[in-house]
Protein backbone atom coordinates (compact mmCIF):
# COMPACT_ATOMS: atom_id res chain seq x y z
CA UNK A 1 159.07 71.46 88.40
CA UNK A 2 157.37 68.61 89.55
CA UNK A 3 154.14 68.04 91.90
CA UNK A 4 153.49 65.53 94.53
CA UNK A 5 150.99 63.17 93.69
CA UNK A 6 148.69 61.05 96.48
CA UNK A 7 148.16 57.77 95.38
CA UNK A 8 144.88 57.09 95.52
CA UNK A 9 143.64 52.97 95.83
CA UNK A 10 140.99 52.60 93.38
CA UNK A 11 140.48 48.82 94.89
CA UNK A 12 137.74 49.80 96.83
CA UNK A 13 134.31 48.17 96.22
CA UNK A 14 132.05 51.39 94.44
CA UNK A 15 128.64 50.57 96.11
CA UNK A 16 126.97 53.46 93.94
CA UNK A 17 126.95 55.35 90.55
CA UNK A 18 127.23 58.32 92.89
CA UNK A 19 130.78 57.32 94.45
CA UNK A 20 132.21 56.48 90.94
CA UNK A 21 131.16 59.59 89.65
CA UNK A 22 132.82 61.68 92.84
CA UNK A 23 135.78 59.72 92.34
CA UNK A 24 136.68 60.39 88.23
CA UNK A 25 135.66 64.27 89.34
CA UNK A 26 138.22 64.03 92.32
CA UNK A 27 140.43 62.13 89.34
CA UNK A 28 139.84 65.17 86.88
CA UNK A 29 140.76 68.25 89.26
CA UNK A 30 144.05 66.14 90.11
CA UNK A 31 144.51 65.95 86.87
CA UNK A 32 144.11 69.90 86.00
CA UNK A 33 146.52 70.59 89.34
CA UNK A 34 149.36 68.47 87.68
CA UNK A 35 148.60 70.15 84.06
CA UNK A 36 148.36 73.81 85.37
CA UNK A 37 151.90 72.86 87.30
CA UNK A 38 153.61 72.05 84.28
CA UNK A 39 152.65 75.05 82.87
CA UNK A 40 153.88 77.45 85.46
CA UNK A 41 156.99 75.90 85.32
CA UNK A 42 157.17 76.21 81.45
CA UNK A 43 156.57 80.31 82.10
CA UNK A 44 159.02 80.58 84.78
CA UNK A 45 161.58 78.51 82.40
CA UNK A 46 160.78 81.96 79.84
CA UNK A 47 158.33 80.38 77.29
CA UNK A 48 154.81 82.56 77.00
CA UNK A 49 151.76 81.55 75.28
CA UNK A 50 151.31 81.38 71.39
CA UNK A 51 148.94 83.68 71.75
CA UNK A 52 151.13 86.49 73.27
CA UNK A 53 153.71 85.82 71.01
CA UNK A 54 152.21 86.53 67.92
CA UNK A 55 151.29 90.15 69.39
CA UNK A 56 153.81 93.31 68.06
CA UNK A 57 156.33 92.92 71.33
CA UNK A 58 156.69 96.54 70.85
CA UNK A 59 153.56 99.05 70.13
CA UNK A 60 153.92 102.70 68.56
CA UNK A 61 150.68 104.86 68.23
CA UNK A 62 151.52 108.11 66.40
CA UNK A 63 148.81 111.06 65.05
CA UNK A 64 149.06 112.51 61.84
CA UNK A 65 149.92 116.46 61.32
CA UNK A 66 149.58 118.83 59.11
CA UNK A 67 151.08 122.31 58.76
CA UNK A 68 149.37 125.61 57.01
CA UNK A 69 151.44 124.66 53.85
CA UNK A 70 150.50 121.11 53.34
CA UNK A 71 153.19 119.41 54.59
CA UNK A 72 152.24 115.99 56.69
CA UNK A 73 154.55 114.94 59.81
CA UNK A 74 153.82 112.27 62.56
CA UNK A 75 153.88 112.57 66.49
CA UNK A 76 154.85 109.55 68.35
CA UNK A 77 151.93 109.72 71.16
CA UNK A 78 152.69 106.79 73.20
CA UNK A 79 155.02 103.37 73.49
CA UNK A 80 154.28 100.41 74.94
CA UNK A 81 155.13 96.78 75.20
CA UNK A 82 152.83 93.34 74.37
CA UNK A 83 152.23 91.13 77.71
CA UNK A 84 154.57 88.84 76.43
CA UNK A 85 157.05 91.32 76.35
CA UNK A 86 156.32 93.04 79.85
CA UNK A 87 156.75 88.75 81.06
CA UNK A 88 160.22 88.89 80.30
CA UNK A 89 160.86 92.38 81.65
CA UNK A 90 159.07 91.54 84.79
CA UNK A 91 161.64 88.52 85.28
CA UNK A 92 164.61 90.65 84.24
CA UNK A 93 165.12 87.92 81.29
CA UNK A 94 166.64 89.74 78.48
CA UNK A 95 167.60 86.72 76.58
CA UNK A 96 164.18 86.34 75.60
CA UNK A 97 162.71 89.56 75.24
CA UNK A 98 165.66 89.87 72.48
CA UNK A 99 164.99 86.22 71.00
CA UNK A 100 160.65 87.52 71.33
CA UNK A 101 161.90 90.90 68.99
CA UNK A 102 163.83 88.82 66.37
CA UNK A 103 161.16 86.58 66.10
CA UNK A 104 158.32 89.04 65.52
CA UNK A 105 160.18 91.41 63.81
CA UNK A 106 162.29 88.57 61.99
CA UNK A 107 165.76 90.05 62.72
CA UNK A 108 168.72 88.70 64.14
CA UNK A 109 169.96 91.76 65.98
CA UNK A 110 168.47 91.81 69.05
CA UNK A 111 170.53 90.63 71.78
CA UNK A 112 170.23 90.16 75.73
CA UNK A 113 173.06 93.46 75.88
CA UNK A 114 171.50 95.54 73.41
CA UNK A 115 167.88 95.20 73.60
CA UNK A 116 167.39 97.40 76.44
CA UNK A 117 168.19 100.39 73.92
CA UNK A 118 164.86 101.93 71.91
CA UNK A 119 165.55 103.52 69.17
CA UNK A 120 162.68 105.92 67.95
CA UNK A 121 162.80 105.65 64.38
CA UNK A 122 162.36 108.54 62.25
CA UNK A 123 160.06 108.46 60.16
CA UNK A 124 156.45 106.44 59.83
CA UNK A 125 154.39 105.18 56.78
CA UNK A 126 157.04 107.18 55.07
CA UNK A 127 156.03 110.65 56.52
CA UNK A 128 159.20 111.98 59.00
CA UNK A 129 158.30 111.54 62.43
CA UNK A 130 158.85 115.35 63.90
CA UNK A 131 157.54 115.52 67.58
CA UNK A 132 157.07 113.59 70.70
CA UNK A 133 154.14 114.11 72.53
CA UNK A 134 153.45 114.49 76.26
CA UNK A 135 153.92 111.38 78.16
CA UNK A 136 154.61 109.09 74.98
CA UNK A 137 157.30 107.40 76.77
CA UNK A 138 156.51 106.57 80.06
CA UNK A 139 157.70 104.37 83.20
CA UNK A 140 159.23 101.76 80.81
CA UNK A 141 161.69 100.47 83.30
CA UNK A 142 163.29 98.28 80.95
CA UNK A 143 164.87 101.26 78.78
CA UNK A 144 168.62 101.63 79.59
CA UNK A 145 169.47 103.89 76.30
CA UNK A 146 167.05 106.05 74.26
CA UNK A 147 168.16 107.50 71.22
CA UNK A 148 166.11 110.16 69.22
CA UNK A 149 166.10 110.47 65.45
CA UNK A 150 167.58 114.12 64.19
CA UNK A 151 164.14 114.27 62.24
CA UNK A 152 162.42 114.86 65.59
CA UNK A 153 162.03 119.21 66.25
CA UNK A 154 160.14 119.33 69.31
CA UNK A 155 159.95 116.85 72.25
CA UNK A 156 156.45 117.86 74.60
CA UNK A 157 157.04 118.63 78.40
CA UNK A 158 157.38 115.09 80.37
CA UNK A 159 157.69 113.17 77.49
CA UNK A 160 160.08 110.32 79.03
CA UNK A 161 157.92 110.32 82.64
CA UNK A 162 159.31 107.61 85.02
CA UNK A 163 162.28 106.16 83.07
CA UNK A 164 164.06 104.59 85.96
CA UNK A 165 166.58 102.85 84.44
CA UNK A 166 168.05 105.17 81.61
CA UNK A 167 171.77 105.63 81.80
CA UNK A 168 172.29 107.19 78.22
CA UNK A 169 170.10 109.35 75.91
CA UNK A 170 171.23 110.59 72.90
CA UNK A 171 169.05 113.57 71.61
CA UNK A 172 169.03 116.36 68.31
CA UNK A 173 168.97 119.05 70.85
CA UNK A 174 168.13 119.99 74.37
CA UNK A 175 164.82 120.72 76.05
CA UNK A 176 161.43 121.47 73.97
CA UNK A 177 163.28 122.33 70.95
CA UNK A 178 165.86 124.65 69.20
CA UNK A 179 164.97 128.59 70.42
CA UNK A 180 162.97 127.60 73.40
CA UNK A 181 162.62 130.13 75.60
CA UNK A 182 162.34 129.83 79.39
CA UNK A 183 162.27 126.37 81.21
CA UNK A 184 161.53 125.05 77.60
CA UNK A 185 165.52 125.18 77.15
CA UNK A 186 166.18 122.88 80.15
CA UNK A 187 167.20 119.45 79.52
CA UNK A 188 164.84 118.06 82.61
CA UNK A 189 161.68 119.43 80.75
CA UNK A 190 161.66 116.40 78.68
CA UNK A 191 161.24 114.06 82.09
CA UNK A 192 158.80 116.28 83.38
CA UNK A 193 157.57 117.20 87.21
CA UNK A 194 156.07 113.55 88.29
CA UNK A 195 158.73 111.85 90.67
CA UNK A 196 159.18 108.33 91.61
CA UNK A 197 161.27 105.52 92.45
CA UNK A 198 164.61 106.11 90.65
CA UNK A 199 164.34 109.61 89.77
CA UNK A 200 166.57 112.23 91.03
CA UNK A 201 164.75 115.49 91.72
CA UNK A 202 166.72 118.57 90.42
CA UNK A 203 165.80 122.70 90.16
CA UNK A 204 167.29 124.08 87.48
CA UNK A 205 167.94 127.77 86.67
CA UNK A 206 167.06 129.06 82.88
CA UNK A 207 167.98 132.41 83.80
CA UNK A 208 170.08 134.84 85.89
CA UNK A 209 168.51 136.58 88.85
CA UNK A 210 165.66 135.32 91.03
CA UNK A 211 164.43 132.03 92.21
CA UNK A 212 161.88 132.91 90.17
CA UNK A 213 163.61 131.67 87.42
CA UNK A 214 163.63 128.01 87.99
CA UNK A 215 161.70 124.49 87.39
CA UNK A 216 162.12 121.18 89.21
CA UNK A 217 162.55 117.92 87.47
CA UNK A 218 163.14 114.52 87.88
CA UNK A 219 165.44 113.04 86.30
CA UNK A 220 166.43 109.36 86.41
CA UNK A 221 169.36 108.65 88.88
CA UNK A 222 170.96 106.47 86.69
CA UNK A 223 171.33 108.83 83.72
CA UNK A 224 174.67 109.60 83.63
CA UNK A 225 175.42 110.22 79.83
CA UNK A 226 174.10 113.06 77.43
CA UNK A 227 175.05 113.03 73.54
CA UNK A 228 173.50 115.95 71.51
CA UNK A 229 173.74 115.11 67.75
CA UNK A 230 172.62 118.78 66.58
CA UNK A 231 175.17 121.84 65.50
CA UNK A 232 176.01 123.30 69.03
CA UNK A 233 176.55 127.26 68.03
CA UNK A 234 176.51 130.67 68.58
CA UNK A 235 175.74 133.55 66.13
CA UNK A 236 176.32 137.51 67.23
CA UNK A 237 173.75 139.23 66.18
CA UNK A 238 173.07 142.68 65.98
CA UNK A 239 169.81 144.97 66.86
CA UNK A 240 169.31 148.64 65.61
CA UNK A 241 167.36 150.95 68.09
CA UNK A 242 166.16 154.03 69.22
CA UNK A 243 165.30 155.79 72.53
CA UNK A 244 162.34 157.40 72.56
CA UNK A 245 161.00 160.34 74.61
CA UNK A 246 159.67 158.51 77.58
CA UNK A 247 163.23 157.27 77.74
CA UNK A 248 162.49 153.18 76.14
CA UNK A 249 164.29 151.45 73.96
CA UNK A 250 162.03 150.78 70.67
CA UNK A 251 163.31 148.22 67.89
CA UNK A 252 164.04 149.49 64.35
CA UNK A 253 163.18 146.54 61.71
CA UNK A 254 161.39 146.55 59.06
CA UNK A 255 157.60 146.74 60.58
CA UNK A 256 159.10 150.06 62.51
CA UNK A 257 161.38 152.24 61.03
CA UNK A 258 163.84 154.80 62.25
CA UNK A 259 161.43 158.35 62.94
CA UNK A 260 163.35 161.72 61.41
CA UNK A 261 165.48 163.40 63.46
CA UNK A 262 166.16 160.15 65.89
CA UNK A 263 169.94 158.58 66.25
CA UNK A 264 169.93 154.76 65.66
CA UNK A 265 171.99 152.83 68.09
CA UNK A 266 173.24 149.59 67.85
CA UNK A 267 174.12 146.54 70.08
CA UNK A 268 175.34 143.19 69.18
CA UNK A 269 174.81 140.03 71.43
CA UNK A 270 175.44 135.91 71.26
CA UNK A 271 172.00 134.63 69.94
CA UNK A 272 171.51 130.75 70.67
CA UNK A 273 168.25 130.90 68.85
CA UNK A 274 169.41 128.66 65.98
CA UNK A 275 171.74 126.31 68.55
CA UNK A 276 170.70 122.45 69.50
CA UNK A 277 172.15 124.05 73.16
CA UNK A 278 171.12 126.88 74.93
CA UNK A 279 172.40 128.54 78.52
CA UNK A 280 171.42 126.71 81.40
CA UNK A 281 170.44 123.47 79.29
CA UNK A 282 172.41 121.14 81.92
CA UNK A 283 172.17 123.28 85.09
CA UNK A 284 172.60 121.49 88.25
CA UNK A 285 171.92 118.22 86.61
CA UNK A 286 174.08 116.11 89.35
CA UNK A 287 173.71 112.81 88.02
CA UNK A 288 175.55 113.71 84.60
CA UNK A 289 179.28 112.16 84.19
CA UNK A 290 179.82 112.62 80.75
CA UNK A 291 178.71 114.19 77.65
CA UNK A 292 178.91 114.15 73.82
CA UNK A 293 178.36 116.85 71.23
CA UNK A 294 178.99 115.99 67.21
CA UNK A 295 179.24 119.49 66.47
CA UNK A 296 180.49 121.88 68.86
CA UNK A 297 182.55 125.04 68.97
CA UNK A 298 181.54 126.89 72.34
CA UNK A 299 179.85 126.09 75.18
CA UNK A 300 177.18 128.57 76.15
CA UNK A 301 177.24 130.29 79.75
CA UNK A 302 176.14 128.21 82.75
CA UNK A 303 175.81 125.36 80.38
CA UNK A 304 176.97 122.89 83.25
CA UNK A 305 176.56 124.70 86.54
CA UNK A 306 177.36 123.14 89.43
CA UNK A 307 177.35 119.60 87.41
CA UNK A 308 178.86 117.48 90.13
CA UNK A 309 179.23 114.40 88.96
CA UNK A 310 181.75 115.12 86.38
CA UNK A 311 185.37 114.18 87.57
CA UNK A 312 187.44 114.52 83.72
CA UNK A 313 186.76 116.64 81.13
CA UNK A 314 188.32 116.88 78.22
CA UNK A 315 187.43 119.13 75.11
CA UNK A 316 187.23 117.97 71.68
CA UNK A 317 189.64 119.79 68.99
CA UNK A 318 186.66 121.84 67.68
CA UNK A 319 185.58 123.26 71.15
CA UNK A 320 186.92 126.61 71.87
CA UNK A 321 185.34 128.77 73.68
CA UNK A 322 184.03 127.90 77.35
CA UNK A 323 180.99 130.28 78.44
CA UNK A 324 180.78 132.72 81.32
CA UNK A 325 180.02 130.29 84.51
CA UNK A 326 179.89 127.35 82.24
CA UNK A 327 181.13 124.91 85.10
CA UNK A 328 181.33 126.80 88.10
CA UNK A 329 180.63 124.83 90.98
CA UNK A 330 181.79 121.31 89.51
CA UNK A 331 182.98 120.54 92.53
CA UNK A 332 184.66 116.56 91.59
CA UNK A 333 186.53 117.77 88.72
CA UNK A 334 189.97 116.51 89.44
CA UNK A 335 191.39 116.15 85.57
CA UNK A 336 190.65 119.67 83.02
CA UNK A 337 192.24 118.79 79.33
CA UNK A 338 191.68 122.32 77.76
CA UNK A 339 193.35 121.01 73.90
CA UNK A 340 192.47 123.88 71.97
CA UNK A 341 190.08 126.05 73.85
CA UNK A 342 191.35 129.57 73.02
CA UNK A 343 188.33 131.51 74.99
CA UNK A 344 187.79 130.78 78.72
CA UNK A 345 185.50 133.75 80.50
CA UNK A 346 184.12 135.14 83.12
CA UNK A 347 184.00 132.75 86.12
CA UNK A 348 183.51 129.56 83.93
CA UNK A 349 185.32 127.27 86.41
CA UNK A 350 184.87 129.35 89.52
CA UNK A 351 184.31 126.73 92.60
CA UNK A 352 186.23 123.91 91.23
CA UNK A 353 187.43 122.94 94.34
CA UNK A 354 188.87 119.82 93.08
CA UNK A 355 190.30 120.53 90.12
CA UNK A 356 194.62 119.85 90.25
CA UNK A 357 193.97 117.81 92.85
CA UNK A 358 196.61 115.00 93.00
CA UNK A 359 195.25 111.23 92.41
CA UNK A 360 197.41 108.04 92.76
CA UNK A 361 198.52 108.14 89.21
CA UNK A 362 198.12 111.79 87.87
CA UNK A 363 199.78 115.16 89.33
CA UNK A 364 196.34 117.04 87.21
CA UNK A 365 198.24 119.69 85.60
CA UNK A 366 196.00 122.39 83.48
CA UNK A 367 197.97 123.24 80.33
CA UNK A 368 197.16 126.77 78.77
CA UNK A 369 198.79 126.51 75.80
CA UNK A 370 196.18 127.12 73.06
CA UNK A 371 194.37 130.00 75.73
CA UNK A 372 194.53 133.87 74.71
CA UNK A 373 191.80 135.11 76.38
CA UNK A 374 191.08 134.52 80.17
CA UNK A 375 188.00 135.84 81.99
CA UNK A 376 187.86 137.65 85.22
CA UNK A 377 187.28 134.72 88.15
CA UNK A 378 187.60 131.65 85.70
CA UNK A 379 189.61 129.96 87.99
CA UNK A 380 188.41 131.92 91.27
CA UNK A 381 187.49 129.56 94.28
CA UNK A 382 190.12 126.24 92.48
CA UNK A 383 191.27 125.83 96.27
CA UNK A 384 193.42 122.36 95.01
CA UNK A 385 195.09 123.96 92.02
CA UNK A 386 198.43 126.06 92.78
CA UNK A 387 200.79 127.63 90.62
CA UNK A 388 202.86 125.07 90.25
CA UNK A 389 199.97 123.39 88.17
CA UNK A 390 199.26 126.04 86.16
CA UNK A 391 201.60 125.27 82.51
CA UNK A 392 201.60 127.97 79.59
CA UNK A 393 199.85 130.39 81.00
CA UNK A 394 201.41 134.03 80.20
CA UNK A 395 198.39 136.08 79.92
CA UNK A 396 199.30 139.71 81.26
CA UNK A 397 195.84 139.43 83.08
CA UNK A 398 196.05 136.10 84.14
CA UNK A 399 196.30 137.21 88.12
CA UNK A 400 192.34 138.55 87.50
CA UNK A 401 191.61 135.18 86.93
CA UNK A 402 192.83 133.41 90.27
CA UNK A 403 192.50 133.95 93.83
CA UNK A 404 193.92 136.53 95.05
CA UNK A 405 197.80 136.38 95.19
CA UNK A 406 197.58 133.17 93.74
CA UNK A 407 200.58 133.63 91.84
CA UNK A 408 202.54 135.35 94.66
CA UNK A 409 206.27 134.21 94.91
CA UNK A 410 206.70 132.43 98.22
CA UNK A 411 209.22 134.25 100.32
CA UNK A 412 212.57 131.81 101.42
């Protein structure tokens, strides 16, 4: 960049000390104009100042816990980025915020296509680093992948606030942490209630019955892929009771034991207590086009209800059971690859309305092969699947699990 400069004829007869002095201060402030130019046009070219340069680019405050037992664990409390830094995200110039993090740092791995990604590490001063606080990570428009260490147990309501440019986060488990109760299971308690430009606002169900039992999010729009690196399971367990005389069921453990002359009963139910993923987790989360799970074997209920921006899915080998409801209402799913799902129930692609629907390469056949036990209304409301689509499937129920003469032999 270059200024203009006036010439200015210093010919002139100077008839006092006072005119030579105006002149070499008009001199000096042309002077500072052309210097402060230069400058600007240095910035704008993607060079800061020393100064801002030798400042941490990126800036992690943690607090130090420490349990009854002894045992010492850090919370990451808040991120943020140097003014240098927040210079080159301003300008969209990723080149340099990468070559700004090598130099500080003194790496060579930052690069303009992967330095959007912030990794949280996973431990600090060599203490693990076990929770993420409330609003530690917040409108950092930069951040196009966040990836959470498996050391990290709980992650604090609104904890990514405003983080309108993620497309992928990879996380140990979903919601406030493994067992959460309530909302605390849902994945959009991490990005809290506070919406903005970019976020997507979504009400999610964490239980069945009432509008009473949802919470609204808001989730960035451009989120569109979910990998959960913790075991995905579910364990039956069983609970021994009694019924009392006001007719109410009372626990028998070992803090209350059976009274004489009562009958125990029994009852055995699917506990995600000790599961990275809980029912509901992903519930109307419409943004989401793909997921990942390292360790997986079934899919709780309602899981992905009414998910609809997923338009494939296809299991891995180790997934085999598909939850009651798990993706009703998926309304783009064209393409279903069951592989080796053995357990499909109740309802858990009711409302598919796409699914089997033709595309300009694929006929989107649903194999059955590996399935031996199909739930009433799995397939109920699939308005673009017909029999004809429908391979390997000789359950004696399987009419239950269909529309209503869906399997009825035309008449010639």
């Amino acid at each position: 960049m270059f200024a203009r400069v006036t010439r200015v004829d210093l010919n002139f007869p100077l008839r006092s000390n006072r005119m030579k002095k105006l002149v070499r201060i008009l001199m000096s402030i042309l002077l500072v104009s052309i210097l402060s130019m230069s400058v600007l046009a240095c910035n704008k070219d993607g060079e800061s100042s020393t100064a801002d340069r030798t400042v941490e680019p990126m800036q992690f405050s943690y607090n130090l816990e420490e349990d009854d037992d002894g045992n010492q664990t850090y919370t990451l409390t808040e991120f943020s980025l140097s003014a240098a830094a927040k210079e080159f995200v301003d300008d969209g110039n990723w080149a340099e915020l990468a070559k700004l993090f090598n130099e500080y740092y003194k790496v060579t791995t930052y690069t303009a296509e992967n330095v959007r990604t912030l990794t949280i590490a996973n431990t600090h001063a060599d203490l693990p680093v076990t929770k993420i606080a409330a609003n530690a990570i917040t409108n950092q428009s930069f951040i196009t992948e966040l990836v959470i260490p498996d050391s990290v147990t709980e992650i604090e309501l609104g904890a990514f606030v405003g983080l309108s440019s993620l497309e992928k986060i990879s996380l140990p488990f979903v919601g406030n942490k493994k067992g959460a109760v309530g909302a605390g299971k849902l994945f959009g308690y991490i990005f809290g209630s506070v919406g903005g430009t970019g976020l997507t606002s979504v009400t999610q169900n964490y239980n069945e019955g009432t509008s009473e039992n949802t919470a609204t999010y808001y989730v960035p729009t451009s989120l569109t892929t979910v990998v959960v690196t913790g075991e995905i399971k579910a364990e039956d367990v069983t609970v021994n009771y009694y019924i009392n005389d006001n007719d109410e069921m009372v626990i028998v453990n070992e803090e209350n034991s059976l009274p004489e002359g009562e009958e125990q009963l029994s009852v055995t139910f699917v506990s995600y207590e000790n599961s990275a993923l809980q029912p509901f987790a992903f519930y109307g989360i419409t943004t989401l086009t793909s997921f990942e799970f390292n360790s997986c074997t079934a899919i709780p209920d309602y899981t992905f209800y009414g998910c609809t921006g997923f338009k494939t899915l296809s299991f891995a080998d180790s997934i085999t059971s598909i939850g009651k409801y798990a993706f009703a209402n998926c309304t783009s799913i064209r393409t279903l690859s069951l592989n080796k799902v053995t357990d499909i129930l109740e309802g858990a692609f009711s409302g598919c309305t796409a699914i089997g629907k033709n595309s300009a390469t694929e006929q989107n056949t649903v194999n059955f092969v590996s399935v031996s036990n199909l739930g009433k209304d799995a397939f109920k409301g699939c308005t673009s699947l017909s029999k004809e689509k429908v391979v390997n499937l000789t359950l004696a129920n399987k009419e239950d699990a269909f529309d209503k003469d869906f399997f009825k032999v035309d008449e010639e």
